[in-house]
C-alpha atoms as a PDB file:
ATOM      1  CA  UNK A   1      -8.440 -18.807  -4.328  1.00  0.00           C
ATOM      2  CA  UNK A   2      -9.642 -18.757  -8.068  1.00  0.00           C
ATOM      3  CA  UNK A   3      -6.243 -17.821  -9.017  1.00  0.00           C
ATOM      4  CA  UNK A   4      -4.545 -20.459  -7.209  1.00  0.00           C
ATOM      5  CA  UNK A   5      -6.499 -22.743  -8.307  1.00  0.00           C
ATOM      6  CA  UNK A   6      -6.433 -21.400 -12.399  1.00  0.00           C
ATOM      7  CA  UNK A   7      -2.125 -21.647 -11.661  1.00  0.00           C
ATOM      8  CA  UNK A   8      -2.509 -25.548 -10.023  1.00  0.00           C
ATOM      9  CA  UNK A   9      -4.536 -26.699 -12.836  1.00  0.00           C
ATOM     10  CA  UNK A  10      -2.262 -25.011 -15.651  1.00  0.00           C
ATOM     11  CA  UNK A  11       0.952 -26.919 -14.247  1.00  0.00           C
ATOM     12  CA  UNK A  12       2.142 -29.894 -15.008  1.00  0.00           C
ATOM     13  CA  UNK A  13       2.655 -32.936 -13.094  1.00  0.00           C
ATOM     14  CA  UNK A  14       5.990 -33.095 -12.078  1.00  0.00           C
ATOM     15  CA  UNK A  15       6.362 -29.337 -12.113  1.00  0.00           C
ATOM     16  CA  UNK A  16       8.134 -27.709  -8.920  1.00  0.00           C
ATOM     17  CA  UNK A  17       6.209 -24.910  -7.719  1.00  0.00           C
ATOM     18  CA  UNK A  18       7.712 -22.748  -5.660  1.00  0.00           C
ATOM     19  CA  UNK A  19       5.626 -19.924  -3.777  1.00  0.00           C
ATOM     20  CA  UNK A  20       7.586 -16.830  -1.965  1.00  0.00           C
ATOM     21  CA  UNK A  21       5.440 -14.326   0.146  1.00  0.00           C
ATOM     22  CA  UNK A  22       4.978 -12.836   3.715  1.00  0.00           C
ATOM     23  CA  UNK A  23       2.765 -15.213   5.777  1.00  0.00           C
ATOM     24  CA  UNK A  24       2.378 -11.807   8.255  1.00  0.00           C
ATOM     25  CA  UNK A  25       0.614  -9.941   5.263  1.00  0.00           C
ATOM     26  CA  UNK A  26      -3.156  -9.154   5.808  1.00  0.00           C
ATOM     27  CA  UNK A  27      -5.698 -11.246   4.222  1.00  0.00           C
ATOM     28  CA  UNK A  28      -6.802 -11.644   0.363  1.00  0.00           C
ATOM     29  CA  UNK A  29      -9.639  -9.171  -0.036  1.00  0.00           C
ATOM     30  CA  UNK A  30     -11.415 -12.028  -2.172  1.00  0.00           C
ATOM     31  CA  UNK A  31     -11.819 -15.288  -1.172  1.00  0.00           C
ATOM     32  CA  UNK A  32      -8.836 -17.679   0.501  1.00  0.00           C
ATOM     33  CA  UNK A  33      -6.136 -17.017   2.043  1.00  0.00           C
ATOM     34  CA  UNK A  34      -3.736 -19.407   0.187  1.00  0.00           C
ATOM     35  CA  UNK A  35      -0.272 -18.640   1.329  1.00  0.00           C
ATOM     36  CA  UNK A  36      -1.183 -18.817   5.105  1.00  0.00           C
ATOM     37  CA  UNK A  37      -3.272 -21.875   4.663  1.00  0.00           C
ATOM     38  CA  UNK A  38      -0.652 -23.974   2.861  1.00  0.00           C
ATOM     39  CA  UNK A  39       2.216 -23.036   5.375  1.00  0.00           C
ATOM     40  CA  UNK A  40      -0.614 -24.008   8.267  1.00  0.00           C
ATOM     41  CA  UNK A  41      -1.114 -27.255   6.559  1.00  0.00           C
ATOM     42  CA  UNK A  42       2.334 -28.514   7.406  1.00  0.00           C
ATOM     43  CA  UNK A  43       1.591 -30.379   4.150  1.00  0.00           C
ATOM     44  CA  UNK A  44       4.398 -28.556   2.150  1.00  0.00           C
ATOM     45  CA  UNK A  45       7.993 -28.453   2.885  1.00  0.00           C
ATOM     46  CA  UNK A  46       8.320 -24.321   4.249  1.00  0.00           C
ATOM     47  CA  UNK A  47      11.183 -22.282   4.752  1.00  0.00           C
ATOM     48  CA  UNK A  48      10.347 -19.075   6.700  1.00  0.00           C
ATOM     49  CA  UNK A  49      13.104 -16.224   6.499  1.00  0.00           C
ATOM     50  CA  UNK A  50      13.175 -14.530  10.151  1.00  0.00           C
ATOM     51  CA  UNK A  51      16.152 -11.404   8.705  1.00  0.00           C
ATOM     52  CA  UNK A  52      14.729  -8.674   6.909  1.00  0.00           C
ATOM     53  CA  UNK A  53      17.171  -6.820   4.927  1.00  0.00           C
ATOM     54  CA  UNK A  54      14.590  -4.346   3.014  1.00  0.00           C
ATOM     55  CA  UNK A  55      15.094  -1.778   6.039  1.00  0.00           C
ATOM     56  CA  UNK A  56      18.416  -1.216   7.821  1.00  0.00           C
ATOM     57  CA  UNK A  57      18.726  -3.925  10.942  1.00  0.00           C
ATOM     58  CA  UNK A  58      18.067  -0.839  13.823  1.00  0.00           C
ATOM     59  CA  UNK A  59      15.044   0.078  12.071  1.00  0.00           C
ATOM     60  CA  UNK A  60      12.174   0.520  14.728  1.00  0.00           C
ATOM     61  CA  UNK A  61       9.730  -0.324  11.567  1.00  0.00           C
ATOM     62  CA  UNK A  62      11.454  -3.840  11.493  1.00  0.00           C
ATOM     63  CA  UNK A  63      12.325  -3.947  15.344  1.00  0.00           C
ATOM     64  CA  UNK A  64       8.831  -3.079  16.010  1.00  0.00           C
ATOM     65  CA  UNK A  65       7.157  -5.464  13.269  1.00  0.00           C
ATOM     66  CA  UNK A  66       8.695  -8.369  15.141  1.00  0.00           C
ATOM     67  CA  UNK A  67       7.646  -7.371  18.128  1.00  0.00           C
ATOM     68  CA  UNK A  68       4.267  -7.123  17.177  1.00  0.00           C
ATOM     69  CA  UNK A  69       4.191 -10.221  15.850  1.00  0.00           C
ATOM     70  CA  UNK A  70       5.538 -11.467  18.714  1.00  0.00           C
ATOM     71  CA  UNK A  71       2.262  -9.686  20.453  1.00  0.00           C
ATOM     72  CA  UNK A  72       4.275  -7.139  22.395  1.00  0.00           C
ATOM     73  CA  UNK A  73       4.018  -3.692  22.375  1.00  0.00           C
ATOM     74  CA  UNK A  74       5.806  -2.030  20.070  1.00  0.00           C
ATOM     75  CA  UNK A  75       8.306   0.913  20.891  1.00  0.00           C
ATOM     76  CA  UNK A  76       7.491   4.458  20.116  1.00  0.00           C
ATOM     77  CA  UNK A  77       8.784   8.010  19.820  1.00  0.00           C
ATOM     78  CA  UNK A  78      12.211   7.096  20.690  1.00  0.00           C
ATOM     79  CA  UNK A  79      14.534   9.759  19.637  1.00  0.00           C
ATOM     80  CA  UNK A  80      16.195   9.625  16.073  1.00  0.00           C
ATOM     81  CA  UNK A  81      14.270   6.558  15.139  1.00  0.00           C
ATOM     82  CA  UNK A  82      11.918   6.329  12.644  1.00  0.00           C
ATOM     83  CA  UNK A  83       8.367   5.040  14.355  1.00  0.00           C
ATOM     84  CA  UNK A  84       6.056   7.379  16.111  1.00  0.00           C
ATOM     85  CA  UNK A  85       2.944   7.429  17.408  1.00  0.00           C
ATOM     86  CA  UNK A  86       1.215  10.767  17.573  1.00  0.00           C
ATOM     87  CA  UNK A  87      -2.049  10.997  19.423  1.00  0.00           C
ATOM     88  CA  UNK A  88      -4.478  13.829  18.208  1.00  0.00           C
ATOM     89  CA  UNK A  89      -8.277  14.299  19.975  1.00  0.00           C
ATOM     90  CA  UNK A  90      -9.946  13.780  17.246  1.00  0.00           C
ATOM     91  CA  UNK A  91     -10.528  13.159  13.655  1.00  0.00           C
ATOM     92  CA  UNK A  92      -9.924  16.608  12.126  1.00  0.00           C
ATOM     93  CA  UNK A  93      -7.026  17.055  14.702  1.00  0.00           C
ATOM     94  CA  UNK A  94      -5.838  13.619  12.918  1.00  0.00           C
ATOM     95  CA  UNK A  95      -5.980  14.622   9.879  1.00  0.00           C
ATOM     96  CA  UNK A  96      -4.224  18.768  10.301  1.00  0.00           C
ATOM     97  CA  UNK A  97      -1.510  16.529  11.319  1.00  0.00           C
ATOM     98  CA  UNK A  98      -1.017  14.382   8.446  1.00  0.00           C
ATOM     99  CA  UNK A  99      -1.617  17.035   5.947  1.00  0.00           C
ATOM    100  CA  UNK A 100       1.656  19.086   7.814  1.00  0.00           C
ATOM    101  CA  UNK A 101       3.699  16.003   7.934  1.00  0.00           C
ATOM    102  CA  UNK A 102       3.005  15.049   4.158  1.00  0.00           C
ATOM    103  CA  UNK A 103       3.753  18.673   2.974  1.00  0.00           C
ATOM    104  CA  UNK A 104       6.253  20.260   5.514  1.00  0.00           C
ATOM    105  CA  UNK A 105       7.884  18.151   8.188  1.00  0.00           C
ATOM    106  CA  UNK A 106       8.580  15.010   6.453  1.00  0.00           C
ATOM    107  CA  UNK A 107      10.323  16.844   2.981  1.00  0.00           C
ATOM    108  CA  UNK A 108      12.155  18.994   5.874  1.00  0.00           C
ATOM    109  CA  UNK A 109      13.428  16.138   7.516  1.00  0.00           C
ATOM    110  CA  UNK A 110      14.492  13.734   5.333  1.00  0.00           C
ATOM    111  CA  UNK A 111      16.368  15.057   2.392  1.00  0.00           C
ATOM    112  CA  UNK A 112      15.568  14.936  -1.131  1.00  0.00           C
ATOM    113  CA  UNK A 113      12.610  13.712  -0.882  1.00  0.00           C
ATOM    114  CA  UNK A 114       9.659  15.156  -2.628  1.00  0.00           C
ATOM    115  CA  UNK A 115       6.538  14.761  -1.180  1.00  0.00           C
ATOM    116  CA  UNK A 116       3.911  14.138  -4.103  1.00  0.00           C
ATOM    117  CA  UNK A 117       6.437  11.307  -5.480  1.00  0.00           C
ATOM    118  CA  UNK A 118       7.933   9.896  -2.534  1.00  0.00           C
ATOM    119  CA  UNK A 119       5.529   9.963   0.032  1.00  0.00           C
ATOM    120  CA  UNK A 120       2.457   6.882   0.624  1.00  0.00           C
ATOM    121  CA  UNK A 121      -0.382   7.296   3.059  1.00  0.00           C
ATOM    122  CA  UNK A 122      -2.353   4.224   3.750  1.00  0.00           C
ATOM    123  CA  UNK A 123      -5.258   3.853   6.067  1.00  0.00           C
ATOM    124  CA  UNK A 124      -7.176   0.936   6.920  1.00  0.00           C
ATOM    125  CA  UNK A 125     -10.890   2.441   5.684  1.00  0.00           C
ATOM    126  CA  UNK A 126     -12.693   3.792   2.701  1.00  0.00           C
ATOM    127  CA  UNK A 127     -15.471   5.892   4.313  1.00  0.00           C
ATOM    128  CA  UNK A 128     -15.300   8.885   7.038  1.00  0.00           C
ATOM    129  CA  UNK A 129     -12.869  11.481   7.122  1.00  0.00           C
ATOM    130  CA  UNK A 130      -9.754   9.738   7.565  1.00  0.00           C
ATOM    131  CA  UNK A 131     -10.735   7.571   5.165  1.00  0.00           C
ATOM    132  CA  UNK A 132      -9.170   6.539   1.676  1.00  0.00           C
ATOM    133  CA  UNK A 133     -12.023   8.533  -0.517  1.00  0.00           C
ATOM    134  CA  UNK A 134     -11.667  11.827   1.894  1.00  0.00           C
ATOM    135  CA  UNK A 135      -8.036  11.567   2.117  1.00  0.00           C
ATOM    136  CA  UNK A 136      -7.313  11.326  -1.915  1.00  0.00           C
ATOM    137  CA  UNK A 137      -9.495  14.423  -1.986  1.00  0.00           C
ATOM    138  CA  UNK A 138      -7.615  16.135   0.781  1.00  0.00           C
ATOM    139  CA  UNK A 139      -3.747  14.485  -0.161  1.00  0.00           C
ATOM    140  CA  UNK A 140      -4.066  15.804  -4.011  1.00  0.00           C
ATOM    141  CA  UNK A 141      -5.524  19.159  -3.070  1.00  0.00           C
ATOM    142  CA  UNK A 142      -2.580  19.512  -0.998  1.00  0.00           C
ATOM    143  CA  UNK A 143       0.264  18.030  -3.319  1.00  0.00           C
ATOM    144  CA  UNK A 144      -0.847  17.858  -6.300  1.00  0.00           C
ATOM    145  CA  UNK A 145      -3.319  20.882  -6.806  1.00  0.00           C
ATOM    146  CA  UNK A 146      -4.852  22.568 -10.003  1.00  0.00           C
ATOM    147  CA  UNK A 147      -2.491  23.953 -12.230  1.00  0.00           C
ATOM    148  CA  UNK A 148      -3.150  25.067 -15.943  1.00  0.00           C
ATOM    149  CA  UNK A 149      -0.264  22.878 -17.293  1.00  0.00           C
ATOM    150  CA  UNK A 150      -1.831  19.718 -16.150  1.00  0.00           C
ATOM    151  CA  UNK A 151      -4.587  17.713 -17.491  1.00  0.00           C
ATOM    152  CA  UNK A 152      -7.423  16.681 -15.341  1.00  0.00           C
ATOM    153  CA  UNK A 153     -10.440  13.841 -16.243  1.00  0.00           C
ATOM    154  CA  UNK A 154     -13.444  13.541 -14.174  1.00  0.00           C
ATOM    155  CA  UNK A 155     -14.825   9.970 -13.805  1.00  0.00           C
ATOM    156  CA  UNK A 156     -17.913   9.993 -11.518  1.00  0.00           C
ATOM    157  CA  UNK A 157     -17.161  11.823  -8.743  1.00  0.00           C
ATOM    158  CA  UNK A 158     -13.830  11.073  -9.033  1.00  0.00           C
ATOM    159  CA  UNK A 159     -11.294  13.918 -10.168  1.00  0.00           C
ATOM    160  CA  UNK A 160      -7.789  12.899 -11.763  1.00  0.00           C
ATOM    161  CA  UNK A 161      -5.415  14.945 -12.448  1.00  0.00           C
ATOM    162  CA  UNK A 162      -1.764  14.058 -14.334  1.00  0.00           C
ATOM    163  CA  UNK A 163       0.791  13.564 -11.464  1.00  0.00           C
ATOM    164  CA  UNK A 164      -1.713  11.762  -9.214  1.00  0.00           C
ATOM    165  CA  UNK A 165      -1.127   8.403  -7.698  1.00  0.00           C
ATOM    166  CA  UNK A 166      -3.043   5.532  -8.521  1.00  0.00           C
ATOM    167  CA  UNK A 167      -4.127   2.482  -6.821  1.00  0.00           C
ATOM    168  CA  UNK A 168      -5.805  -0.506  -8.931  1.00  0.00           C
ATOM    169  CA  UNK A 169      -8.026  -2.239  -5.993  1.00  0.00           C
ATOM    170  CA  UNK A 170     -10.479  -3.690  -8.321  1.00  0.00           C
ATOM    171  CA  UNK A 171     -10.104  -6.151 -11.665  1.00  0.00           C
ATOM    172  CA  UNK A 172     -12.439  -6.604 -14.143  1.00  0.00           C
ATOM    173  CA  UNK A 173     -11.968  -9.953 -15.786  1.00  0.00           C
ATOM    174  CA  UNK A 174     -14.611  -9.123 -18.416  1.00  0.00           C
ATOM    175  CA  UNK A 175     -12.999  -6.539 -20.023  1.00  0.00           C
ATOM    176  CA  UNK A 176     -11.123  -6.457 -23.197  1.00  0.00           C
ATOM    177  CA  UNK A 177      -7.543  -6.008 -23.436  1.00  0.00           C
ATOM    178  CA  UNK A 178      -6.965  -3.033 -25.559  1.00  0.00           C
ATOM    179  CA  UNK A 179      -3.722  -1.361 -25.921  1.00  0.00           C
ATOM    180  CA  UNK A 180      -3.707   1.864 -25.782  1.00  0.00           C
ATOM    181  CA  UNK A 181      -1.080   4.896 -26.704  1.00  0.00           C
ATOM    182  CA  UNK A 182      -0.623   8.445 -25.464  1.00  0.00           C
ATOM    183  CA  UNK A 183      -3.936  10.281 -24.451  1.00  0.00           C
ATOM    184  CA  UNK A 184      -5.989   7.046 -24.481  1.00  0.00           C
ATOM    185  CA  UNK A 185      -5.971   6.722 -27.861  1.00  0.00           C
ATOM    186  CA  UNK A 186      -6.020   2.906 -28.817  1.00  0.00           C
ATOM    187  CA  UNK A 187      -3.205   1.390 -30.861  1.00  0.00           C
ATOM    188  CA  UNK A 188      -3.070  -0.210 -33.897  1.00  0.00           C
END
């Protein structure tokens, strides 16, 4: 909302904004929900693109997405597609699963692919065991463990180690821009 706002105020009168996004996204984590609440207005002229073209057409991701949307029930385990649902009794059970199809089944399957670069796990919580602060622990132990050729830097309780992924989910508008070369070391 503060952003929106900082980018109306900065324009000019007479300027043409125009906005592209997914109104089926999931909600600003800070306040407003901009996009949503503009098209809802029916105050601005809206196109809304129903073809998706980032996965192929008989994708069951994109099949399934609309029907969702649509609030049906989406269509699982069919064979040679590529959405699944796999149902584990419980959390640990949950977990031995993702932890084979990260490292084994999914590289085995799909060609090329190597797991530490070309694989993204998302969940929708921080805390617990299937949860994004267990499973960075768990994920980089499993494809991305110690080795002496690779730097590591401890932060808290936090352990980083060169090849790990990283997601920025917090900004700091205090802080000083500082540009910085190989190692950390700032630039002149």
């Amino acid at each position: 909302l503060m952003l929106m706002q900082g980018l109306t105020e900065a324009i000019k009168p007479g300027t043409r904004l125009i906005m592209v996004g997914d109104y089926d996204q999931l909600p600003s984590v800070g306040a407003g929900n901009v996009l949503r609440d503009i098209i809802e207005s029916e105050y601005v002229h809206t196109v809304i693109l129903k073809e998706i073209f980032r996965q192929a057409e008989e994708s069951m991701i994109v099949v399934n997405a609309h029907r969702i949307n649509k609030g049906e029930y989406p269509f699982v385990n069919g064979k040679d597609k590529d959405f699944f649902l796999m149902e584990r009794p419980s959390e640990k059970a949950i977990l031995d699963l993702m932890l084979e199809l990260v490292t084994k089944r999914l590289a085995a399957y799909y060609e090329g692919i190597i797991p530490v670069r070309d694989i993204q796990v998302l969940t929708p919580v921080r805390k617990g065991p299937l949860g994004s602060i267990s499973l960075n622990k768990e994920l980089q132990q499993a494809l991305n463990p110690p080795r002496e050729d690779l730097m590591e830097r401890k932060f808290g309780e936090k352990l980083f180690r060169e090849n790990d992924k990283v997601m920025q989910i917090k900004n700091n508008y205090q802080l000083e821009w500082e540009i910085r070369g190989n190692y950390g070391i700032p630039v002149e």
